[in-house]
N, C-alpha and C. Protein backbone atom coordinates (compact mmCIF):
# COMPACT_ATOMS: atom_id res chain seq x y z
N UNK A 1 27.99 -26.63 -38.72
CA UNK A 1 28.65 -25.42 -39.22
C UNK A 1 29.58 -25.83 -40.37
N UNK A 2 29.14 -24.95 -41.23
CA UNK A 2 30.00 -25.20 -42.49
C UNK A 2 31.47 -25.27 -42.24
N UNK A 3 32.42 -25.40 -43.21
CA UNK A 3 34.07 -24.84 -43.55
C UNK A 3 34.12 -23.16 -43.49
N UNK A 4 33.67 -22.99 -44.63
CA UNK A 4 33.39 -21.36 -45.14
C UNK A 4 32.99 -20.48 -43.74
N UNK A 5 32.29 -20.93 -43.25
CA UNK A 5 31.75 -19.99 -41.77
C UNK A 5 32.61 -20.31 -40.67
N UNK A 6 33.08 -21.61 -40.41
CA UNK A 6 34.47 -21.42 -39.49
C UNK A 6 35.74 -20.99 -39.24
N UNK A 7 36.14 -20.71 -40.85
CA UNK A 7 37.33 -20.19 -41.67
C UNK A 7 36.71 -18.42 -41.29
N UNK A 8 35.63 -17.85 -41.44
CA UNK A 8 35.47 -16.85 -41.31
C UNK A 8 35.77 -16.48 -39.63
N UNK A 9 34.78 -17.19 -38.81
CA UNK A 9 35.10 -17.22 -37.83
C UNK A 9 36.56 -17.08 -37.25
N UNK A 10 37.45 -17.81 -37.40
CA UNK A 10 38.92 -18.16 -36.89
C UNK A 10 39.18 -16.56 -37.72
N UNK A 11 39.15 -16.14 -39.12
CA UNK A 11 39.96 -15.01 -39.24
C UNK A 11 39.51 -13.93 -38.93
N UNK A 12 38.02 -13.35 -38.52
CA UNK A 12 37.79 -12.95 -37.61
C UNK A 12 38.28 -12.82 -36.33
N UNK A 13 38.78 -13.52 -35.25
CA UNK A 13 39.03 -13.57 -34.40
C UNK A 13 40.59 -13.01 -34.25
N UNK A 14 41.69 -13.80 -35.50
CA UNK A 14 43.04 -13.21 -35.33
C UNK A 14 42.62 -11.36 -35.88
N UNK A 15 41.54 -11.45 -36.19
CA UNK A 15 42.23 -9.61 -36.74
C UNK A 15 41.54 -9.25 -35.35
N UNK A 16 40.48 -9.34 -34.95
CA UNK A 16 40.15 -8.79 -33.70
C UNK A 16 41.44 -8.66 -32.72
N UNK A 17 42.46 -10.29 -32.34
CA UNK A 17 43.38 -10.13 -31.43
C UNK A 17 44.72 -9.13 -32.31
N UNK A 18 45.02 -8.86 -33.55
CA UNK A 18 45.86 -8.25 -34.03
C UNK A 18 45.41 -6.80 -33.82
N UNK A 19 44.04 -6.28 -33.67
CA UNK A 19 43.88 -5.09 -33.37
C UNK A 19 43.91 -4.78 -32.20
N UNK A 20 43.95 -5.37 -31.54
CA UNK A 20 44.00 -5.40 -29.88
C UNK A 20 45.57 -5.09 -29.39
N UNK A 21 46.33 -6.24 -30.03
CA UNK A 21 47.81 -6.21 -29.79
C UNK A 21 48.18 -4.64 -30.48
N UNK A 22 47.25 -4.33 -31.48
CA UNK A 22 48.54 -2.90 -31.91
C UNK A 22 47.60 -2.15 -30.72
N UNK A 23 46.93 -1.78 -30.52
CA UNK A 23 46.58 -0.58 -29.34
C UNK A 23 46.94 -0.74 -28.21
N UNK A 24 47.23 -2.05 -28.28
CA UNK A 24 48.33 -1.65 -26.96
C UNK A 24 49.66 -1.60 -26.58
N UNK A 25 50.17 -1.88 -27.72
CA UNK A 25 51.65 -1.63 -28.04
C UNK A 25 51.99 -0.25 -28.29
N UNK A 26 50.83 0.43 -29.31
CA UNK A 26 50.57 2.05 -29.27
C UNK A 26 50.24 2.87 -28.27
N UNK A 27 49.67 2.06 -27.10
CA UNK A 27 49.50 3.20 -25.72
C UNK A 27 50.57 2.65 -24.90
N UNK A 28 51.68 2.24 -25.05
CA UNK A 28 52.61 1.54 -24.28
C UNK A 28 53.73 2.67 -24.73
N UNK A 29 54.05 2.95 -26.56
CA UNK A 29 54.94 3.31 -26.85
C UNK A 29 54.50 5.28 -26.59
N UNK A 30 53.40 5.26 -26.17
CA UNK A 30 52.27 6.74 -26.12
C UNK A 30 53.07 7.18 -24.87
N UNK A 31 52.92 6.05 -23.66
CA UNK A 31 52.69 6.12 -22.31
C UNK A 31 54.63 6.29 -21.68
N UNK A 32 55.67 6.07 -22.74
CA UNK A 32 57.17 6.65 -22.78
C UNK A 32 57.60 7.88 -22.53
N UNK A 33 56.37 9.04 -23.16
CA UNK A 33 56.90 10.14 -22.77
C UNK A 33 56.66 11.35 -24.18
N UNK A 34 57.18 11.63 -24.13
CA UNK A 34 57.18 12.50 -25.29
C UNK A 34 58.21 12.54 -26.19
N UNK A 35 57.81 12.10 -27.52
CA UNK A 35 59.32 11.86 -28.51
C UNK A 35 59.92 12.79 -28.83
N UNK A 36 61.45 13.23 -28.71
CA UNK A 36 62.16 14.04 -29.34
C UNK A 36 62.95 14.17 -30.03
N UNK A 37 62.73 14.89 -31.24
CA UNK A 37 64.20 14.51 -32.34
C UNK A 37 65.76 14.30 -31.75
N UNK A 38 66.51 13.73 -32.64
CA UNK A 38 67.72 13.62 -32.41
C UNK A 38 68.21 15.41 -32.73
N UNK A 39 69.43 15.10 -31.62
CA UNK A 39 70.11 16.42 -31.70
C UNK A 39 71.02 16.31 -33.00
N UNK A 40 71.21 17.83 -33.49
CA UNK A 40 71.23 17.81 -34.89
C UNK A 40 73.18 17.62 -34.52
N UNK A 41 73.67 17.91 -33.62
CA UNK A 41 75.25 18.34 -33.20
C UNK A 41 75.35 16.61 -33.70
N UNK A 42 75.05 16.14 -33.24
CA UNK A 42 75.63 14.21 -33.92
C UNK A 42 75.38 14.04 -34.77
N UNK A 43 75.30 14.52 -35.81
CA UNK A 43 75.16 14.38 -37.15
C UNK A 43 76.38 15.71 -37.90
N UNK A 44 77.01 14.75 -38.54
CA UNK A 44 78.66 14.98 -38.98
C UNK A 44 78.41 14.57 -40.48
N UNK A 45 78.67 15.47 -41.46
CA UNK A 45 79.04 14.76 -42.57
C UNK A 45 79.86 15.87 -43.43
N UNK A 46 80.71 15.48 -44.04
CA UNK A 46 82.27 16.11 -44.08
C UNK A 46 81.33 17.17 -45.46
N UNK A 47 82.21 18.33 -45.67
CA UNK A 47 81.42 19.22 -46.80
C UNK A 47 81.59 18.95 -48.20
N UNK A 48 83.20 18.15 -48.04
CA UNK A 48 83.66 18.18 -49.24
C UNK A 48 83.44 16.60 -49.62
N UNK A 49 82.44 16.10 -48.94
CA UNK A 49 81.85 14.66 -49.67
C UNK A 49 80.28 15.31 -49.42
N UNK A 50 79.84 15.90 -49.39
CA UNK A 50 78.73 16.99 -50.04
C UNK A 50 78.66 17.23 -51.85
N UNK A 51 79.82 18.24 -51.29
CA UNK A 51 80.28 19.06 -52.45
C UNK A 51 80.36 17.86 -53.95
N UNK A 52 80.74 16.73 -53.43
CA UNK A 52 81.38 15.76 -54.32
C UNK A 52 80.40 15.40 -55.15
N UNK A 53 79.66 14.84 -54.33
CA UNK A 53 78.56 14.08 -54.78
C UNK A 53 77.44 15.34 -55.61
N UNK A 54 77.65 16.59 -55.08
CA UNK A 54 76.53 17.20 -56.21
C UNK A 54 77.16 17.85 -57.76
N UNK A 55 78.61 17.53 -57.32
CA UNK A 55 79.35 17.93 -58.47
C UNK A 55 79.24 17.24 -58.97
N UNK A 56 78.99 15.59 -59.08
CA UNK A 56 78.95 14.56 -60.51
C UNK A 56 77.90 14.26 -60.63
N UNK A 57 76.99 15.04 -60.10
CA UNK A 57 75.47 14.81 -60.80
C UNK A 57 75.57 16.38 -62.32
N UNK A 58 76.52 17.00 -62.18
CA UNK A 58 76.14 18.10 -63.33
C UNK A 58 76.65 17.74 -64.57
């Protein structure tokens, strides 16, 4: 067996185990529950550093 065909071989094999590892990290993070946004009440940001910042863009 050549270089060229064992080199294929070996990187063959890590993408096979890299596709393996994400599907199951993806039915792991699936199998948590159901994702829900953050509640919007914890999120604070003052008006008049709003206001600020769109005033020195004019």
């Amino acid at each position: 067996m050549n270089r060229s065909k064992l080199i294929a071989i070996i990187t063959g094999a890590i993408s096979l185990i890299l596709a393996i590892a994400y599907l199951v990290i993806v039915q792991i993070i699936d199998f948590r529950g159901e994702m829900l946004p953050a509640p919007q009440s914890q999120l604070v940001l003052p008006v008049a550093m709003i206001s600020s910042v769109f005033s020195s863009y004019s």
